[in-house]
PDB file of N, CA and C in Angstrom:
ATOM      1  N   UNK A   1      27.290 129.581 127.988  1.00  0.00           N
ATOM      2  CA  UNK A   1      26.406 130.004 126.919  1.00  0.00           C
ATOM      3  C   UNK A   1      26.967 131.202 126.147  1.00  0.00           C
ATOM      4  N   UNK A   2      27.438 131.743 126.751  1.00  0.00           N
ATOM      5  CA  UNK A   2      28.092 133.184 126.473  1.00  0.00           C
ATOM      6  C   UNK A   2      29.199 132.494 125.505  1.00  0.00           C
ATOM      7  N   UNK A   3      30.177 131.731 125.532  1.00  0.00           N
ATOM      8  CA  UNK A   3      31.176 131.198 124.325  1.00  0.00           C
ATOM      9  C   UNK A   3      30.968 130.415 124.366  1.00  0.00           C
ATOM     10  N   UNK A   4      30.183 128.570 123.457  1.00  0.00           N
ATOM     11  CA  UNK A   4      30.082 127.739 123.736  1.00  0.00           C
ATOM     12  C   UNK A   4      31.067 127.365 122.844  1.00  0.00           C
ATOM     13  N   UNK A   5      31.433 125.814 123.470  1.00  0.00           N
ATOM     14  CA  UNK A   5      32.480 125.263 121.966  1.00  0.00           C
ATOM     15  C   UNK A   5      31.712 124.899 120.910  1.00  0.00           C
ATOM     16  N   UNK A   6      32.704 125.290 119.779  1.00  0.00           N
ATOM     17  CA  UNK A   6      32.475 125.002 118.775  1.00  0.00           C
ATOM     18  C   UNK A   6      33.469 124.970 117.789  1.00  0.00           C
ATOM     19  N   UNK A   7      33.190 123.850 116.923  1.00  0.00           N
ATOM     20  CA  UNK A   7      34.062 123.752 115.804  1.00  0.00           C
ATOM     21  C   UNK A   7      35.132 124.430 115.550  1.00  0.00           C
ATOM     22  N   UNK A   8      36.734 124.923 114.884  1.00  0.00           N
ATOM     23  CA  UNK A   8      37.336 125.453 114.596  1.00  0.00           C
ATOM     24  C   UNK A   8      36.725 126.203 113.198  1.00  0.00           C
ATOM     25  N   UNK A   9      36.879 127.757 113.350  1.00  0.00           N
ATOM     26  CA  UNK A   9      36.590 128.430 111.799  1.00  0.00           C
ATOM     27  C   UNK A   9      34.798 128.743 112.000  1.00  0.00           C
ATOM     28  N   UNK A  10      34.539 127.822 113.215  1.00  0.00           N
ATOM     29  CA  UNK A  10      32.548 128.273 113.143  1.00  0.00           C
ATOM     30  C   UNK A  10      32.541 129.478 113.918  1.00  0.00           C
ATOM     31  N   UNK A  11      32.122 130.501 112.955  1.00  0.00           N
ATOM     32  CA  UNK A  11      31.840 132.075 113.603  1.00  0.00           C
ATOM     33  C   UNK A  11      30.891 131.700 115.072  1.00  0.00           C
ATOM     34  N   UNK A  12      31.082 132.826 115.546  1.00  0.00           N
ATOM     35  CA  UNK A  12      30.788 132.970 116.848  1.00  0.00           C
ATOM     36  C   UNK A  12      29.823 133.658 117.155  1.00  0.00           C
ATOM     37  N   UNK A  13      27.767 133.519 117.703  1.00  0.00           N
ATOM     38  CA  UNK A  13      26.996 134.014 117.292  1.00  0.00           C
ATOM     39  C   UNK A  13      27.245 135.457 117.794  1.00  0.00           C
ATOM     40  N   UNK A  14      28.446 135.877 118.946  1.00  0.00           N
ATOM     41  CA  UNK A  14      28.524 137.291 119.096  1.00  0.00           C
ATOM     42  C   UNK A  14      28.850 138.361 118.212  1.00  0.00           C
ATOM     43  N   UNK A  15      29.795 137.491 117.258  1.00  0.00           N
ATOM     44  CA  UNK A  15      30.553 138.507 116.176  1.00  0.00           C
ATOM     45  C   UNK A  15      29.877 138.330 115.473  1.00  0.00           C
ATOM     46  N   UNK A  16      28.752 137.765 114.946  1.00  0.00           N
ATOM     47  CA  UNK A  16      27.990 137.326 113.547  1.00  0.00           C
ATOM     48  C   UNK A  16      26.545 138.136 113.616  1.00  0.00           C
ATOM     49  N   UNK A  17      26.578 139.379 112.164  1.00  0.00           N
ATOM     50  CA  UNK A  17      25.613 139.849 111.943  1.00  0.00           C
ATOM     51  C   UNK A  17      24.410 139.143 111.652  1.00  0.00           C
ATOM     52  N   UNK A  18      23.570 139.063 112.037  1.00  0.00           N
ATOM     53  CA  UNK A  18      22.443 137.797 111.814  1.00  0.00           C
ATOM     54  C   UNK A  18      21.527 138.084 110.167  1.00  0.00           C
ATOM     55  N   UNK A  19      21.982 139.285 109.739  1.00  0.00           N
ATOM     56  CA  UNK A  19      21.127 140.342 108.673  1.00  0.00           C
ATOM     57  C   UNK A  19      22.437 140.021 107.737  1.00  0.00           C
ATOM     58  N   UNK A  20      23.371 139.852 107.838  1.00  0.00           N
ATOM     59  CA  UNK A  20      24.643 139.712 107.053  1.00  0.00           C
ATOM     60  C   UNK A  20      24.864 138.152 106.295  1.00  0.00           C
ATOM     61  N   UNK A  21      24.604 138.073 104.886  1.00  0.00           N
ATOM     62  CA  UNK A  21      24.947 137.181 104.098  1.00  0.00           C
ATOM     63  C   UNK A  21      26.546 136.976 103.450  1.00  0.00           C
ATOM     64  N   UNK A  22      27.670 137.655 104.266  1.00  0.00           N
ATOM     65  CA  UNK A  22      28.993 137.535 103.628  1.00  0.00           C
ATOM     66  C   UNK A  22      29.757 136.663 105.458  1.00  0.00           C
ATOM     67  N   UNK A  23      30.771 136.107 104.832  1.00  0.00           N
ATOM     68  CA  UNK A  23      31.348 135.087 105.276  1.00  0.00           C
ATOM     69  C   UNK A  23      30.354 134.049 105.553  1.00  0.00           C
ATOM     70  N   UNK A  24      30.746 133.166 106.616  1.00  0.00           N
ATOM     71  CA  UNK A  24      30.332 131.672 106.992  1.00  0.00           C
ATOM     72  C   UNK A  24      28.583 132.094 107.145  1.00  0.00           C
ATOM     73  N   UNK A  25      27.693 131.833 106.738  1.00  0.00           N
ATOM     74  CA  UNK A  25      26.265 131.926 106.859  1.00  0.00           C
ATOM     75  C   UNK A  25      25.746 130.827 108.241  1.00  0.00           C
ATOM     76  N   UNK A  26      26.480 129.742 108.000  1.00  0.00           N
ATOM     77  CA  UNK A  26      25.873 128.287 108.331  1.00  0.00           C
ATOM     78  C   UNK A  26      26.907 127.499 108.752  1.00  0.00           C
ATOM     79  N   UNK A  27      26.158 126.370 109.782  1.00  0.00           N
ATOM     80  CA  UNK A  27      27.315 125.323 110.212  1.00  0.00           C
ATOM     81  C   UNK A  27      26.812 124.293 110.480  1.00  0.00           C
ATOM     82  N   UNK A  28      27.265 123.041 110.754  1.00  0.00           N
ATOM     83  CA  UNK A  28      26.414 122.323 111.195  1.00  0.00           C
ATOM     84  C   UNK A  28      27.824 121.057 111.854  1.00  0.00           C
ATOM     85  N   UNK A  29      27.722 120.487 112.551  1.00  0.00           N
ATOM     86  CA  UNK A  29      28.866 119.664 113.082  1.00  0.00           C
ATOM     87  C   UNK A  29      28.140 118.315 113.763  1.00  0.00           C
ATOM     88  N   UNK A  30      29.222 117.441 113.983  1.00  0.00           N
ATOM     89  CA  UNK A  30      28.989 115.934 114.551  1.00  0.00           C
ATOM     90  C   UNK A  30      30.685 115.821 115.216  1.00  0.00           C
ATOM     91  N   UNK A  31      30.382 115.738 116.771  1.00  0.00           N
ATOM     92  CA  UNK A  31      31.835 115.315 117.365  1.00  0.00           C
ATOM     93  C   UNK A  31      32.533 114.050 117.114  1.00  0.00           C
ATOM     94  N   UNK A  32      33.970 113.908 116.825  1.00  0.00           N
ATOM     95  CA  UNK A  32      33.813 112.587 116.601  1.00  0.00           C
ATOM     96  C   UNK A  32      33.908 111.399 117.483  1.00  0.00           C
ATOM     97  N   UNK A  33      34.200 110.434 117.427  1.00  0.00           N
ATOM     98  CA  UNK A  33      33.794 109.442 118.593  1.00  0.00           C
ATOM     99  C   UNK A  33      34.803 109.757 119.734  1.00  0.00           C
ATOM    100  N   UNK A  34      36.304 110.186 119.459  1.00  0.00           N
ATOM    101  CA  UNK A  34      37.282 110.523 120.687  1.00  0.00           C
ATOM    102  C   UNK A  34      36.257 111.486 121.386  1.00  0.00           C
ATOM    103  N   UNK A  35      35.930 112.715 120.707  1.00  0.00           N
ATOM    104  CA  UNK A  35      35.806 114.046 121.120  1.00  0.00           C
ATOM    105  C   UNK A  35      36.542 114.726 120.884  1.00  0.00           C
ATOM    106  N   UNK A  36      38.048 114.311 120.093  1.00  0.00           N
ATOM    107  CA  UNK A  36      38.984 115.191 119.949  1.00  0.00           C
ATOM    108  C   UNK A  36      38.314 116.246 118.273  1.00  0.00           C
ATOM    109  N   UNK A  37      37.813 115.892 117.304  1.00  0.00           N
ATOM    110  CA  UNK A  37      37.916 116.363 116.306  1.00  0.00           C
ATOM    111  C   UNK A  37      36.379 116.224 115.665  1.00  0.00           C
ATOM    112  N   UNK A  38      36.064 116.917 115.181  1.00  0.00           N
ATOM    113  CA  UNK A  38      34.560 117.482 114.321  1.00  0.00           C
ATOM    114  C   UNK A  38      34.412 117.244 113.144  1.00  0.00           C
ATOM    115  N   UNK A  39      33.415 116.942 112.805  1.00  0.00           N
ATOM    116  CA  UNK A  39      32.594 116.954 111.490  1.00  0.00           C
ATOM    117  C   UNK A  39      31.983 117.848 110.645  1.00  0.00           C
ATOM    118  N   UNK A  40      32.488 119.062 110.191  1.00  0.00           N
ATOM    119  CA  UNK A  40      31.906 120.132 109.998  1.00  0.00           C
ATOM    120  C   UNK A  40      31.445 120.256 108.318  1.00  0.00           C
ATOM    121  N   UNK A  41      30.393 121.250 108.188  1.00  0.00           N
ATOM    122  CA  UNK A  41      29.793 121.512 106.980  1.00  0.00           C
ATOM    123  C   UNK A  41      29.668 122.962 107.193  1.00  0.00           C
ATOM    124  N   UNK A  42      30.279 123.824 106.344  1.00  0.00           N
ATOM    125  CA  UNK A  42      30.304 125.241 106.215  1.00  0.00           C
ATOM    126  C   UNK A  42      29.186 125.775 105.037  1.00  0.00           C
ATOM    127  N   UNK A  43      28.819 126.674 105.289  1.00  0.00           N
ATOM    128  CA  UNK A  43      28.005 127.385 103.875  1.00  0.00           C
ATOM    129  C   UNK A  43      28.069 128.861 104.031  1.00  0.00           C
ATOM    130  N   UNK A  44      28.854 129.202 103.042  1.00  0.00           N
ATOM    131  CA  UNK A  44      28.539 130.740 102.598  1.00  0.00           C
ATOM    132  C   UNK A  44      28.542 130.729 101.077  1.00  0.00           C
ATOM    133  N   UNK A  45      27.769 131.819 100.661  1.00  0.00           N
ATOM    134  CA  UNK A  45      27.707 132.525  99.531  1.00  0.00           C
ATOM    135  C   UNK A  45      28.625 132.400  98.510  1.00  0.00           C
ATOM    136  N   UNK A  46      29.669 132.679  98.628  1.00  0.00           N
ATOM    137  CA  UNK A  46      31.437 133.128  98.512  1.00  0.00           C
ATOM    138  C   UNK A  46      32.469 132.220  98.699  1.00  0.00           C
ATOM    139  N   UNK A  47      32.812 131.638  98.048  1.00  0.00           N
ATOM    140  CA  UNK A  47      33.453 130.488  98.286  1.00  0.00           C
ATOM    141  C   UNK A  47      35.153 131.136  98.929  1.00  0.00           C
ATOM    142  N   UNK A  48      35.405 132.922  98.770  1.00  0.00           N
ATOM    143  CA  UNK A  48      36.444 133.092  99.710  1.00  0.00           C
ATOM    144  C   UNK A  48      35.713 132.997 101.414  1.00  0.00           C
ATOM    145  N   UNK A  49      34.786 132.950 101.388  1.00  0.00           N
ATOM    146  CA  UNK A  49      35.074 132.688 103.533  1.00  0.00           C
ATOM    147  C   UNK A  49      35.405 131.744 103.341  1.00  0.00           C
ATOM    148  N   UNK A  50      35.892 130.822 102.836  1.00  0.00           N
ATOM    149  CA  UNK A  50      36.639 129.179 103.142  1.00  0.00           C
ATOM    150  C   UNK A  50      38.165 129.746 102.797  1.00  0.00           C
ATOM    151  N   UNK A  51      38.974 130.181 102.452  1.00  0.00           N
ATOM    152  CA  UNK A  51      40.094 130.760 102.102  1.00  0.00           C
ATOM    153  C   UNK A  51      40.848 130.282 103.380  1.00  0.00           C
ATOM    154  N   UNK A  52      40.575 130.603 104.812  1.00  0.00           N
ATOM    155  CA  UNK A  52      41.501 130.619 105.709  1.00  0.00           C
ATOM    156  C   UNK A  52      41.288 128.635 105.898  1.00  0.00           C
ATOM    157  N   UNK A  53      40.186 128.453 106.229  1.00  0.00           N
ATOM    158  CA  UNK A  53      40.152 126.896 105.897  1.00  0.00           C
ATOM    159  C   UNK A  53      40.373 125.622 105.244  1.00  0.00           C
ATOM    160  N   UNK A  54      40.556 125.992 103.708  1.00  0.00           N
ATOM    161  CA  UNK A  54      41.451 125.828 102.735  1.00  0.00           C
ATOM    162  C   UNK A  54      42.704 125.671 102.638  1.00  0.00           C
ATOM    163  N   UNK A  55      43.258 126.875 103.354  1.00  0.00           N
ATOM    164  CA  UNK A  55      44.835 126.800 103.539  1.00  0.00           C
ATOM    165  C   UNK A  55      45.530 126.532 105.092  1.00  0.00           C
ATOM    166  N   UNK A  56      44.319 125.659 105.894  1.00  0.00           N
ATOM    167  CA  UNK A  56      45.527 125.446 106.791  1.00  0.00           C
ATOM    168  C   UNK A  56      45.546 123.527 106.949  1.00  0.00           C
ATOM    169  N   UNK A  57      46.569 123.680 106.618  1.00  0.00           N
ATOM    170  CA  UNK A  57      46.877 122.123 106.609  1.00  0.00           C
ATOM    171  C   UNK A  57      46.899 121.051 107.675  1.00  0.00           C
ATOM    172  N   UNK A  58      46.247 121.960 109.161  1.00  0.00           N
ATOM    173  CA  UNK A  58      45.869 121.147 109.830  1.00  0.00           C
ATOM    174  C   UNK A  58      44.461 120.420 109.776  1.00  0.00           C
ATOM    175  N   UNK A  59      43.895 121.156 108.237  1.00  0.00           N
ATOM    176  CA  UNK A  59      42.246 120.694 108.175  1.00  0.00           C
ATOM    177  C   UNK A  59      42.246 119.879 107.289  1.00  0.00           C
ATOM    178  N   UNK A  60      41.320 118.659 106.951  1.00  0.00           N
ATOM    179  CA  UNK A  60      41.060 117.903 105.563  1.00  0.00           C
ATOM    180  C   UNK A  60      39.920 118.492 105.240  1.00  0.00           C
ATOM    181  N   UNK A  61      39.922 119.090 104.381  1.00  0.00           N
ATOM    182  CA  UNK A  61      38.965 119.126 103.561  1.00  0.00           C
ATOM    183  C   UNK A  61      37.940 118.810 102.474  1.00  0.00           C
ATOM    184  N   UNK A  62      37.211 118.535 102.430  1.00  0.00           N
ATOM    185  CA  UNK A  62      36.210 118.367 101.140  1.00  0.00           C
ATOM    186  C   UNK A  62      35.222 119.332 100.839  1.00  0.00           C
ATOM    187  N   UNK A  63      35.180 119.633  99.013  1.00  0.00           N
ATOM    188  CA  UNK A  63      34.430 120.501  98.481  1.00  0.00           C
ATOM    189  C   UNK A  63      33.590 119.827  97.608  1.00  0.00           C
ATOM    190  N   UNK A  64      32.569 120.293  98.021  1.00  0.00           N
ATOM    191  CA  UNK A  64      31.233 119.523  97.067  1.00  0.00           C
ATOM    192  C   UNK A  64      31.621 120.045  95.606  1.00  0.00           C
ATOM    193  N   UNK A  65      31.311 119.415  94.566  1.00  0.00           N
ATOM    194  CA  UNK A  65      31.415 119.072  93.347  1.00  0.00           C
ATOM    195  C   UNK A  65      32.920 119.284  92.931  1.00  0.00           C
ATOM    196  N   UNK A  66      34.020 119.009  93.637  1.00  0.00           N
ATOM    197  CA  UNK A  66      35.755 119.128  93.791  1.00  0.00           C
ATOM    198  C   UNK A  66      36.067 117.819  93.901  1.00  0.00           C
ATOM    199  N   UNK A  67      35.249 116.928  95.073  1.00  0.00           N
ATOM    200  CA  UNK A  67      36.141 115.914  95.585  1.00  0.00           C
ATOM    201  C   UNK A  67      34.411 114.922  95.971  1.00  0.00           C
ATOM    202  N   UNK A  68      34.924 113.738  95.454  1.00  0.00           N
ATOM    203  CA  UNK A  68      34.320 112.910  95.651  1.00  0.00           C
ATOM    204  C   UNK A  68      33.135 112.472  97.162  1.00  0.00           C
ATOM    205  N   UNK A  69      31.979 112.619  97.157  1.00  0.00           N
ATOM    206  CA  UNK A  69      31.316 112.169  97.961  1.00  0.00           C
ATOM    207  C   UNK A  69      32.079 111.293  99.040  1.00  0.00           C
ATOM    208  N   UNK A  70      32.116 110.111  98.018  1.00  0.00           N
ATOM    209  CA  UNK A  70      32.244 108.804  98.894  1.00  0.00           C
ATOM    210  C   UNK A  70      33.720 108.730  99.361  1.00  0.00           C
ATOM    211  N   UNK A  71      34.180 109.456  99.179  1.00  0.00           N
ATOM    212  CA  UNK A  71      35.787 109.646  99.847  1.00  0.00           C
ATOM    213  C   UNK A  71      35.425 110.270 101.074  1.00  0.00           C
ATOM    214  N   UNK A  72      35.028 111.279 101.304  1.00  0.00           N
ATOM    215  CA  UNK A  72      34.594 112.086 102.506  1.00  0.00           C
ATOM    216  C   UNK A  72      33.831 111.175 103.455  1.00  0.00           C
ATOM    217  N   UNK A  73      33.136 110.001 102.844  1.00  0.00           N
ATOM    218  CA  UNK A  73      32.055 109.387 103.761  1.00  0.00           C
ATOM    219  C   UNK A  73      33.226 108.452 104.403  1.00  0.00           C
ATOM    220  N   UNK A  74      34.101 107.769 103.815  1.00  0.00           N
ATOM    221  CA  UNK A  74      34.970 107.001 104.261  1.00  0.00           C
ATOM    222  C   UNK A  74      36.034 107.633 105.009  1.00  0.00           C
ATOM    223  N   UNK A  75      36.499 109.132 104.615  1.00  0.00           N
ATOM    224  CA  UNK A  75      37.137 109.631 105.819  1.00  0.00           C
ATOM    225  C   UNK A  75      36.529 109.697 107.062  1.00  0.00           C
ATOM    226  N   UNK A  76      35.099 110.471 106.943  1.00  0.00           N
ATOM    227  CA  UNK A  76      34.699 110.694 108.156  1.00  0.00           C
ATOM    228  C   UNK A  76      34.214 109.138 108.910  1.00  0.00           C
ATOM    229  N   UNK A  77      33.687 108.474 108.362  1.00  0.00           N
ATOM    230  CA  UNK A  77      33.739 107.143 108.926  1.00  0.00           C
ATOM    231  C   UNK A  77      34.746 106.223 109.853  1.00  0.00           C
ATOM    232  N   UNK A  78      36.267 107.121 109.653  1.00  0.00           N
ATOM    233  CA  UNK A  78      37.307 106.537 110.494  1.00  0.00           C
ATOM    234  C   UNK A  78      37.487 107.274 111.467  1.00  0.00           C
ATOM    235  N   UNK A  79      36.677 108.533 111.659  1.00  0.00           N
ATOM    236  CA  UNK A  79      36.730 108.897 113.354  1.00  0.00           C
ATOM    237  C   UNK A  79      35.220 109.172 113.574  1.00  0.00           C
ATOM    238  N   UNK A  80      34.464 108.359 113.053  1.00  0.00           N
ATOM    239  CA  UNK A  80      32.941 108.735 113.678  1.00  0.00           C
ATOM    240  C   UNK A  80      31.980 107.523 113.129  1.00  0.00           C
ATOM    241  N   UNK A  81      32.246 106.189 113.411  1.00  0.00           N
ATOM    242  CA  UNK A  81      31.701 104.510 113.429  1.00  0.00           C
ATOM    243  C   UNK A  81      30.653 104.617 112.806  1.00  0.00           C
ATOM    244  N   UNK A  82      29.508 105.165 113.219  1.00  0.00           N
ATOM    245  CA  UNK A  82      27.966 105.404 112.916  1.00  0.00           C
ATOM    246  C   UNK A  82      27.536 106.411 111.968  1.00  0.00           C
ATOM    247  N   UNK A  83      28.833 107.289 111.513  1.00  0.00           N
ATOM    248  CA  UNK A  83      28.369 108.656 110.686  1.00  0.00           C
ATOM    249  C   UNK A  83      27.447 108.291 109.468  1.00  0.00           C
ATOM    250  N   UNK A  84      26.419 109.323 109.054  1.00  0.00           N
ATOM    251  CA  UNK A  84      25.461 108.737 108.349  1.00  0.00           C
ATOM    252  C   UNK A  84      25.308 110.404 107.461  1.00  0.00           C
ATOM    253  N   UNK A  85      25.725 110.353 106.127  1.00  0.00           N
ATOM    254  CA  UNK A  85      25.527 111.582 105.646  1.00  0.00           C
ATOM    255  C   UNK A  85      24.038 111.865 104.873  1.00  0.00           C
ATOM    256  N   UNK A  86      23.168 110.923 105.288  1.00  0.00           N
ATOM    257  CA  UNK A  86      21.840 111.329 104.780  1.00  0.00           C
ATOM    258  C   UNK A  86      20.852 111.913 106.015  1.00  0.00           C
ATOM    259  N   UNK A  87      21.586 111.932 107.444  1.00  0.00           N
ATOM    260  CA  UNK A  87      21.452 112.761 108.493  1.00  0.00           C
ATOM    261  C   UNK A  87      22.357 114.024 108.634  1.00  0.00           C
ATOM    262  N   UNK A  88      23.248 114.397 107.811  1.00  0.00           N
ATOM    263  CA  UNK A  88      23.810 115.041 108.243  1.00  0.00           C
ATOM    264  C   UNK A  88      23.777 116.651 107.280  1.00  0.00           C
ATOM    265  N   UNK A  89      24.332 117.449 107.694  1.00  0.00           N
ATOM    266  CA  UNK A  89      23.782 118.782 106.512  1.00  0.00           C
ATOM    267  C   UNK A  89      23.260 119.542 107.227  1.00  0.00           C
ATOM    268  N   UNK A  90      23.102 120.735 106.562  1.00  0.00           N
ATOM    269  CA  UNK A  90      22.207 122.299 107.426  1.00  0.00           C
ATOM    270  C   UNK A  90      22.055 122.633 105.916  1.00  0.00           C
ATOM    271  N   UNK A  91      20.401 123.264 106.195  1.00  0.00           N
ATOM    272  CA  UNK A  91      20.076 124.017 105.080  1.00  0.00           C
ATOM    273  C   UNK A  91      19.604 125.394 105.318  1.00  0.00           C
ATOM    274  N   UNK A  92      19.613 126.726 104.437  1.00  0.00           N
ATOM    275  CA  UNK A  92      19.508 127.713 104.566  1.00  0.00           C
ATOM    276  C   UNK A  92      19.051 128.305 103.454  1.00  0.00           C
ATOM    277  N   UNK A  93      18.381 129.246 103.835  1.00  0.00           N
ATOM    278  CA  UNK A  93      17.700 130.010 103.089  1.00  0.00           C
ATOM    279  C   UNK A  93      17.751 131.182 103.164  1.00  0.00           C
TER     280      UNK A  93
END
């Protein structure tokens, strides 16, 4: 409980000011069917907390209004059979 896994780049609720609206705010994930690799949805404010995520080329990325919906649904669809993006998302306020 103390470090649980999670996603690559998902802050960690120890280091994360809970009163603090700068970097990653939000996360939300789906494992994929191996278990090797995640489904993640980031949200901050600031589109630099994605900066380190952005640039490492071990990640694919997609940016809402950048890159096509239905491309992302068909990526994530080849490591997660059942993925359903009208279940999927975190919202914040």
């Amino acid at each position: 409980m103390e470090d649980p896994v999670r996603p690559l780049y998902a802050p960690s609720p120890r280091t994360t000011n809970p009163t603090s609206r700068a970097g990653i705010i939000a996360y939300t994930y789906v494992p994929s069917d191996d278990g090797k690799f995640a489904l993640v949805e980031f949200v901050a404010r600031d589109r630099t907390a994605f900066k380190a995520i952005l640039a490492d080329t071990t990640v694919q990325a997609w940016t809402k209004g950048v890159n096509q919906l239905a491309d992302a649904i068909t990526a994530f669809k080849l490591i997660k059979k059942n993925f359903d993006i009208t279940t999927f998302g975190v919202r914040v306020q």
